[in-house]
Protein backbone atom coordinates (compact mmCIF):
# COMPACT_ATOMS: atom_id res chain seq x y z
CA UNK A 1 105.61 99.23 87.70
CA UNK A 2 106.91 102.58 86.63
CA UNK A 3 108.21 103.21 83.19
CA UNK A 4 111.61 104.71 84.44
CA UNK A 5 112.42 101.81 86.78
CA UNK A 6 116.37 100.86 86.26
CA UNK A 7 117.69 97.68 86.93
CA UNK A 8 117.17 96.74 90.70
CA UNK A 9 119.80 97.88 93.27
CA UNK A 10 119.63 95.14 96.37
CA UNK A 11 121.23 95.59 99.37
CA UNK A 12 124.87 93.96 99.55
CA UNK A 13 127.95 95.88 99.79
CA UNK A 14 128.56 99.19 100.08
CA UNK A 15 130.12 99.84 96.67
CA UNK A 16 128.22 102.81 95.02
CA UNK A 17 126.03 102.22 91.88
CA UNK A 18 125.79 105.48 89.53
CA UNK A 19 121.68 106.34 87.88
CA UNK A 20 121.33 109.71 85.57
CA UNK A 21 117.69 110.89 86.34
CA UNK A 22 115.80 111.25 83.37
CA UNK A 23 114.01 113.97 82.21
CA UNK A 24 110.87 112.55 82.64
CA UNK A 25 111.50 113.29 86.46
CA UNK A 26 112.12 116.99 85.51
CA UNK A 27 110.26 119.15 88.55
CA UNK A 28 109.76 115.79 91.03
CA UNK A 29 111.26 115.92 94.48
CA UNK A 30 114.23 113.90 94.94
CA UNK A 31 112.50 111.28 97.17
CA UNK A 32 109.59 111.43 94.70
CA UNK A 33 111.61 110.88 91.88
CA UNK A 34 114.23 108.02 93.60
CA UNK A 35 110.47 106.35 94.21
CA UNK A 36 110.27 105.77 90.71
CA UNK A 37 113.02 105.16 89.77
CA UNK A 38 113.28 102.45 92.83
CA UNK A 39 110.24 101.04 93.35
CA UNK A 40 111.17 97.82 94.88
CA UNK A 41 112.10 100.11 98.07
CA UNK A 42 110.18 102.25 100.04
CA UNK A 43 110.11 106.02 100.12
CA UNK A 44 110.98 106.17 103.53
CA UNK A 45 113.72 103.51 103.27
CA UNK A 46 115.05 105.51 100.48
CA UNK A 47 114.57 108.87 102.70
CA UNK A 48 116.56 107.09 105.73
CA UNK A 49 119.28 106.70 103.15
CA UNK A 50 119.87 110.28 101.63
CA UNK A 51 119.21 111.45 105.84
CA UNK A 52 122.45 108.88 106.10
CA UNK A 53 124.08 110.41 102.99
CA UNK A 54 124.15 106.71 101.16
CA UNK A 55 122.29 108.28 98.32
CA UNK A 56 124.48 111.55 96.90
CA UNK A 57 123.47 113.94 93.99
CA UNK A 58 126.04 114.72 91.94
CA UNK A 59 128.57 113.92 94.44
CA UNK A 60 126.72 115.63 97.30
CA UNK A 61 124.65 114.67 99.85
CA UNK A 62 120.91 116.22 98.88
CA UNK A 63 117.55 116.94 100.88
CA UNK A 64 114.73 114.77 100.28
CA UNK A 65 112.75 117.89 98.96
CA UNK A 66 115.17 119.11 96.07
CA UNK A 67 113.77 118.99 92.76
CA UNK A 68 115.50 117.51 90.55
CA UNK A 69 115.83 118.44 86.53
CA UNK A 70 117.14 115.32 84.43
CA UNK A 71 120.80 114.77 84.05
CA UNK A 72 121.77 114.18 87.29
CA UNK A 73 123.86 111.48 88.80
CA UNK A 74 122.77 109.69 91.68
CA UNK A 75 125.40 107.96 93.61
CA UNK A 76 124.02 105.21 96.02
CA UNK A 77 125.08 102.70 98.30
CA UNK A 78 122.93 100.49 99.10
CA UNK A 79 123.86 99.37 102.90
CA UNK A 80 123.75 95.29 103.19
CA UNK A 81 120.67 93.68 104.49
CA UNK A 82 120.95 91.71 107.65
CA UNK A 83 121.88 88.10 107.49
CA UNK A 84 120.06 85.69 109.73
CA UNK A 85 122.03 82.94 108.01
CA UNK A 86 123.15 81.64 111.14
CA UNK A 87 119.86 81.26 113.09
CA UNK A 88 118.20 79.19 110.35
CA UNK A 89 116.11 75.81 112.25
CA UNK A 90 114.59 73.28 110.56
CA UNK A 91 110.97 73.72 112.12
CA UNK A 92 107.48 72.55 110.17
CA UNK A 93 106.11 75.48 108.56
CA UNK A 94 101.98 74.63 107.42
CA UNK A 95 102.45 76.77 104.04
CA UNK A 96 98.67 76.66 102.25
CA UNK A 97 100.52 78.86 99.27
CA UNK A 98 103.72 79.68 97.56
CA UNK A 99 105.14 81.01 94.38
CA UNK A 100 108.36 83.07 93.76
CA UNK A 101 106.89 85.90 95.08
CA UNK A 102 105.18 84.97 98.43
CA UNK A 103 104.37 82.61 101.28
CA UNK A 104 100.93 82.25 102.43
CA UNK A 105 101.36 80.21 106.04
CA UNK A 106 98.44 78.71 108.20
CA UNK A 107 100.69 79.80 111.57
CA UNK A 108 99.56 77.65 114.73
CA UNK A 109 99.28 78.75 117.94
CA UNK A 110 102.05 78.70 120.40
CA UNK A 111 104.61 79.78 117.50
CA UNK A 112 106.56 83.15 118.01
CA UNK A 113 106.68 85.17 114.67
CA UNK A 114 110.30 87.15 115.54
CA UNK A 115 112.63 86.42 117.70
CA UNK A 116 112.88 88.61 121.04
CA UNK A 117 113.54 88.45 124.45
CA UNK A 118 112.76 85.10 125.82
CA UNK A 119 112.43 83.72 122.48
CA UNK A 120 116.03 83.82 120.70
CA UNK A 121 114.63 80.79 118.34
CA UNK A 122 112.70 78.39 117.58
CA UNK A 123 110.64 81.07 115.46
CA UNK A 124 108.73 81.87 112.17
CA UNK A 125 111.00 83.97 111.13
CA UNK A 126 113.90 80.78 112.29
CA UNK A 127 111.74 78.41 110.07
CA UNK A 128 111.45 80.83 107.21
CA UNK A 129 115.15 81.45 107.11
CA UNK A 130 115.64 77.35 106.45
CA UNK A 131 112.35 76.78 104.39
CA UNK A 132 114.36 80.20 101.82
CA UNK A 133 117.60 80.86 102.16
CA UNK A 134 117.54 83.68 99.99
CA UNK A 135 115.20 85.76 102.73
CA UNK A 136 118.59 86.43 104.50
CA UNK A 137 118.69 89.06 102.20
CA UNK A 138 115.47 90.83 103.00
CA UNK A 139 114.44 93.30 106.20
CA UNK A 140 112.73 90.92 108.34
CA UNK A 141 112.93 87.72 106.46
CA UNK A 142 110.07 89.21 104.45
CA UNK A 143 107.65 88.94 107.20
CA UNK A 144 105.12 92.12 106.57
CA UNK A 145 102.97 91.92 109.50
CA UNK A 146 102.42 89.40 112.85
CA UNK A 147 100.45 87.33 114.77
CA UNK A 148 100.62 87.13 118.23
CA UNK A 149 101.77 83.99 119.84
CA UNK A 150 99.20 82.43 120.94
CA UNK A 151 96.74 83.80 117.89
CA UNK A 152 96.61 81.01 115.23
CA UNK A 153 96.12 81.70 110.79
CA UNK A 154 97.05 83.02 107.89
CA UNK A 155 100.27 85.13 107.81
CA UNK A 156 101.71 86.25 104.65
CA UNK A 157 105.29 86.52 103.69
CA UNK A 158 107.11 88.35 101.04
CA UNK A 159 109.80 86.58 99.19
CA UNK A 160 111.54 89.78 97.23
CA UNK A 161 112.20 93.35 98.66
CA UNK A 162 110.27 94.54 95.88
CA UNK A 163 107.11 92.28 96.78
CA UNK A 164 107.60 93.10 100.56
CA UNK A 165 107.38 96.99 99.89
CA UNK A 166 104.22 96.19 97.63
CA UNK A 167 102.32 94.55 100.44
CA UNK A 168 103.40 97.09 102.87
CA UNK A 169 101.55 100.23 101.10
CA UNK A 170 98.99 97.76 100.36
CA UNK A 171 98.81 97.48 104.32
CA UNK A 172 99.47 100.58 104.60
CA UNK A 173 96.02 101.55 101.76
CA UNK A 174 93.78 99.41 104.09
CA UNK A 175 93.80 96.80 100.72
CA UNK A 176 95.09 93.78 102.12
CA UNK A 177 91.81 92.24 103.83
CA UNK A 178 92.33 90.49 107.12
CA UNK A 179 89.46 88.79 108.86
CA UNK A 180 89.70 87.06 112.49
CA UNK A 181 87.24 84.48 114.61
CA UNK A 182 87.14 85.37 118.20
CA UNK A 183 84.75 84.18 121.00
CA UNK A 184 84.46 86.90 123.46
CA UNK A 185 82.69 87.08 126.66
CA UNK A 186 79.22 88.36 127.37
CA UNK A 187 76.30 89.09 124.32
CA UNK A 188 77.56 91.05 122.21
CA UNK A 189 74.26 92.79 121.32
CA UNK A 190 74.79 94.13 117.43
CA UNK A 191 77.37 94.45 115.02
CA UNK A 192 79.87 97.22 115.44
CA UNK A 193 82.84 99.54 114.94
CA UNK A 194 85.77 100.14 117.24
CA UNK A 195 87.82 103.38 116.85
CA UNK A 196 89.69 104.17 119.06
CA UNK A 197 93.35 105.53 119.31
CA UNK A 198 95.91 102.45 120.42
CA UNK A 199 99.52 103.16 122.19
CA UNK A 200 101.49 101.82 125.27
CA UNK A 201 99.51 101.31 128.24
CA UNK A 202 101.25 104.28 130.33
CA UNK A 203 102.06 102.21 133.70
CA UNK A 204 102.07 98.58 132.92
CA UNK A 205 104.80 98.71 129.36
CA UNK A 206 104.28 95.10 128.15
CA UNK A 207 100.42 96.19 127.60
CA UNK A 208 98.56 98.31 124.59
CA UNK A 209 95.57 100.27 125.60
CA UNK A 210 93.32 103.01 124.38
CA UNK A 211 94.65 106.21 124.54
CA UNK A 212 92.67 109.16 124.30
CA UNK A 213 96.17 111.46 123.99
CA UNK A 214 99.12 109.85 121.83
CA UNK A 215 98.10 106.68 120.23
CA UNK A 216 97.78 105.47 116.57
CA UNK A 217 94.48 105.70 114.74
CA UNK A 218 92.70 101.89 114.87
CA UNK A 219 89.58 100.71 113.71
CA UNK A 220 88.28 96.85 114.23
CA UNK A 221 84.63 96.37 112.88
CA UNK A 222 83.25 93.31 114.06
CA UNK A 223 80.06 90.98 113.44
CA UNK A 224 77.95 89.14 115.27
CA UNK A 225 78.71 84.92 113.68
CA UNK A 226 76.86 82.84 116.82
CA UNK A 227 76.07 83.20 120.63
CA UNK A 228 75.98 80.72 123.39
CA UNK A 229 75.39 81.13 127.33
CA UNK A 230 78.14 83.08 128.32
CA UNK A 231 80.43 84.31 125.01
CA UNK A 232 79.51 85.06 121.58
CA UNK A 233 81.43 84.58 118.27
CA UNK A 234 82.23 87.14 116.07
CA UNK A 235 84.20 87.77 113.45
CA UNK A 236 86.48 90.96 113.29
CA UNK A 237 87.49 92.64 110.39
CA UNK A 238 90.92 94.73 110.67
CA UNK A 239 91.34 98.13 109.06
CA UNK A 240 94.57 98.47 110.84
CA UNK A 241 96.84 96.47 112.11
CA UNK A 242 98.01 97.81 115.43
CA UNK A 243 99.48 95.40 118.11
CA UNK A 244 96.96 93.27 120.42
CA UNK A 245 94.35 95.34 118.94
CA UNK A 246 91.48 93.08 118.50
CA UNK A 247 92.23 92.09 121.94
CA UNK A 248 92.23 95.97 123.37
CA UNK A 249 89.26 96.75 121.28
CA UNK A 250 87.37 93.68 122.45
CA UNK A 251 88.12 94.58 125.91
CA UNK A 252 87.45 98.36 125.47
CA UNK A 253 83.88 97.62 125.07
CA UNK A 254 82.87 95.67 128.18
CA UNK A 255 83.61 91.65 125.28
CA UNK A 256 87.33 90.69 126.30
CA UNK A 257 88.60 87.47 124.45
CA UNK A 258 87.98 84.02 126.02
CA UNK A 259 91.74 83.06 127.26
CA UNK A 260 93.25 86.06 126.91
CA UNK A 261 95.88 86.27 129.90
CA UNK A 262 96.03 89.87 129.38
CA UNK A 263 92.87 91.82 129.00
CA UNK A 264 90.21 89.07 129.53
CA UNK A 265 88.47 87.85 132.77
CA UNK A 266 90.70 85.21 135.08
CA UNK A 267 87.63 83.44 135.58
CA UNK A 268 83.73 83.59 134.28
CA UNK A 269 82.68 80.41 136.09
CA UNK A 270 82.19 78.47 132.78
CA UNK A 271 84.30 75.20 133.07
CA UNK A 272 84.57 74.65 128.86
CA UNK A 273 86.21 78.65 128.96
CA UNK A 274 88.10 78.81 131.60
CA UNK A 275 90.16 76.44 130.89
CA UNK A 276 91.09 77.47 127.47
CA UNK A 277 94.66 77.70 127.97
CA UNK A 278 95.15 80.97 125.42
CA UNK A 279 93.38 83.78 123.29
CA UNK A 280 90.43 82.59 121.39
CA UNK A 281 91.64 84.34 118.28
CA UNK A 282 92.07 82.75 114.80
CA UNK A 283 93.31 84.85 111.40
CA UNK A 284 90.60 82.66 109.70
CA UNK A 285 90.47 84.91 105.73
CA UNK A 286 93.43 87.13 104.17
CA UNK A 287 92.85 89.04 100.35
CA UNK A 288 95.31 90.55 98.68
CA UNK A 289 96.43 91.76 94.89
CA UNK A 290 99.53 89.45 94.03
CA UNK A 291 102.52 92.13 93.65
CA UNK A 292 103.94 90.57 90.68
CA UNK A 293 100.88 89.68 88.37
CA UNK A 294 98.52 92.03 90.27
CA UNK A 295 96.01 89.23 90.27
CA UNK A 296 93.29 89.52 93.25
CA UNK A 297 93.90 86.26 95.76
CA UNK A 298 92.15 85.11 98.80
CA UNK A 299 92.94 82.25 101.21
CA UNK A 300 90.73 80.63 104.46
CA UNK A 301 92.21 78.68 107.62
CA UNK A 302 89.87 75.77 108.86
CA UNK A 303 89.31 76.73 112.84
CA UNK A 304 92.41 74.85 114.90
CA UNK A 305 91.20 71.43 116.79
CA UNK A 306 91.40 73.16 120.27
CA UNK A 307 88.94 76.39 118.88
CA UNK A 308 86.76 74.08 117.17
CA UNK A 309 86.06 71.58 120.20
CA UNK A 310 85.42 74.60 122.73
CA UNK A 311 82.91 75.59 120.05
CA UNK A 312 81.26 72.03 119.92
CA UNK A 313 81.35 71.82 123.31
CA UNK A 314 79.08 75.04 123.82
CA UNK A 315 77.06 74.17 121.53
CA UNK A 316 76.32 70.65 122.90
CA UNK A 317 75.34 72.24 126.77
């Protein structure tokens, strides 16, 4: 926590609250210095608000490169978080962890983390809303990253704006570990590393894919956990967190995901796998420093029933 931090500014109205820089920021950037100054928001939320003119210097609106001296006055107006207040549902939410800071929840499979076309609620994000009231208040109900719907694990979710833009740059640093189970087809021969650029698929829109022109960087190292016949296990370990991208990178390299509707096989001839009725993917492991006591915590999700008994059953044959 920085040494210059003033007393929080969270979004609500628009009236104006008034900072003098110190001069301890003498020779920082504006954005730079607003950073410290505001650390419970991110630079580039604080950037989007001088580009809107919400944050003024001395009365004017100011570029996110001028230095800035000491003495100043910094005029901002916070603009008010959306309220979701009204699409709160009483749903079961499997929570393995909470404190006053974050949510650690064992998401199952079949549960939509936002709400979006075809899915208006019956959500995480619905759940979270009536499980904490208070995330009304916060971009996204303090969800940081997602799960697919039909991926099943651990999920975390920040409970303050300052904890949510902690475990962004700790995303965003590659610190925040994230491991996955996922039986893929074929023998997958040795452990790896996928990298490879991800972006939208340029014909079919609803679809990622690897772009050689275009896409964001992505890297998905995975290991080799147990084979059988037709698939092997493995367990993935994401560096970034792009969408569907264990499922692209899988694919990319001749091992799509068992179930997988979208980039795996329609059918391999295996009874047990074909009928698995979704992606065989499970967040299984998340690690992560705590952003209020800074304390290193890890968490593991026991395999779903449906997972499990496909592996028991190749096992048995």
């Amino acid at each position: 926590m920085s040494e210059f931090q003033v007393s929080q500014i969270s979004a609500g109205d628009y009236s104006p609250a008034e900072i003098t820089i110190p001069v301890e920021c003498a020779g920082l950037r504006l954005d730079a210095a607003l950073a410290k100054l505001l650390p419970e928001h991110s630079r580039s939320r604080l950037q989007a608000w001088l580009k809107d003119g919400l944050i003024l210097l001395d009365g004017a609106t100011a570029d996110a490169k001028h230095k800035v001296w000491g003495g100043e006055t910094l005029s901002i107006a916070v603009p008010p978080a959306p309220t979701f207040v009204d699409v709160a549902e009483d749903i079961d939410l499997p929570i393995v962890f909470e404190d006053a800071t974050l949510i650690v929840i064992d998401k199952p499979a079949g549960l939509v983390v936002h709400p979006g076309n075809g899915n208006a609620g019956g959500t995480l994000m619905n759940a979270l809303l009536h499980h904490a009231p208070a995330l009304a208040g916060i971009p996204r109900a303090g969800i940081v990253h997602r799960l697919d719907k039909e991926t099943s694990g651990l999920l975390v979710v920040a409970k303050t704006l300052a904890a949510q833009t902690d475990l962004v740059r700790q995303l965003q640093a590659h610190t925040v570990k994230r491991n996955y189970l996922a039986l893929v087809h074929g023998q997958v021969e040795h452990d790896g590393t996928v990298d490879a650029p991800l972006g939208r698929h340029p014909v079919q829109r609803i679809k990622m894919a690897v772009l050689k022109y275009g896409g964001k960087e992505a890297r998905t190292h995975y290991a080799v956990r147990e084979y059988f016949e037709r698939c092997t296990l493995v367990e993935c370990r994401l560096e970034t967190g792009r969408t569907h991208q264990i499922r692209v990178h899988m694919a990319s390299i001749r091992h799509p995901l068992v179930g997988d509707p979208v980039y795996g096989k329609t059918k391999c001839g295996d009874a047990a796998l074909d009928a698995f009725p979704r992606q065989a993917l499970h967040a299984w492991k998340l690690a992560l420093e705590h952003p209020a006591s800074g304390e290193h915590m890890g968490w593991k999700s026991p395999l779903p029933e449906d997972f499990d008994t496909l592996l028991e059953s190749l096992r048995e044959e």
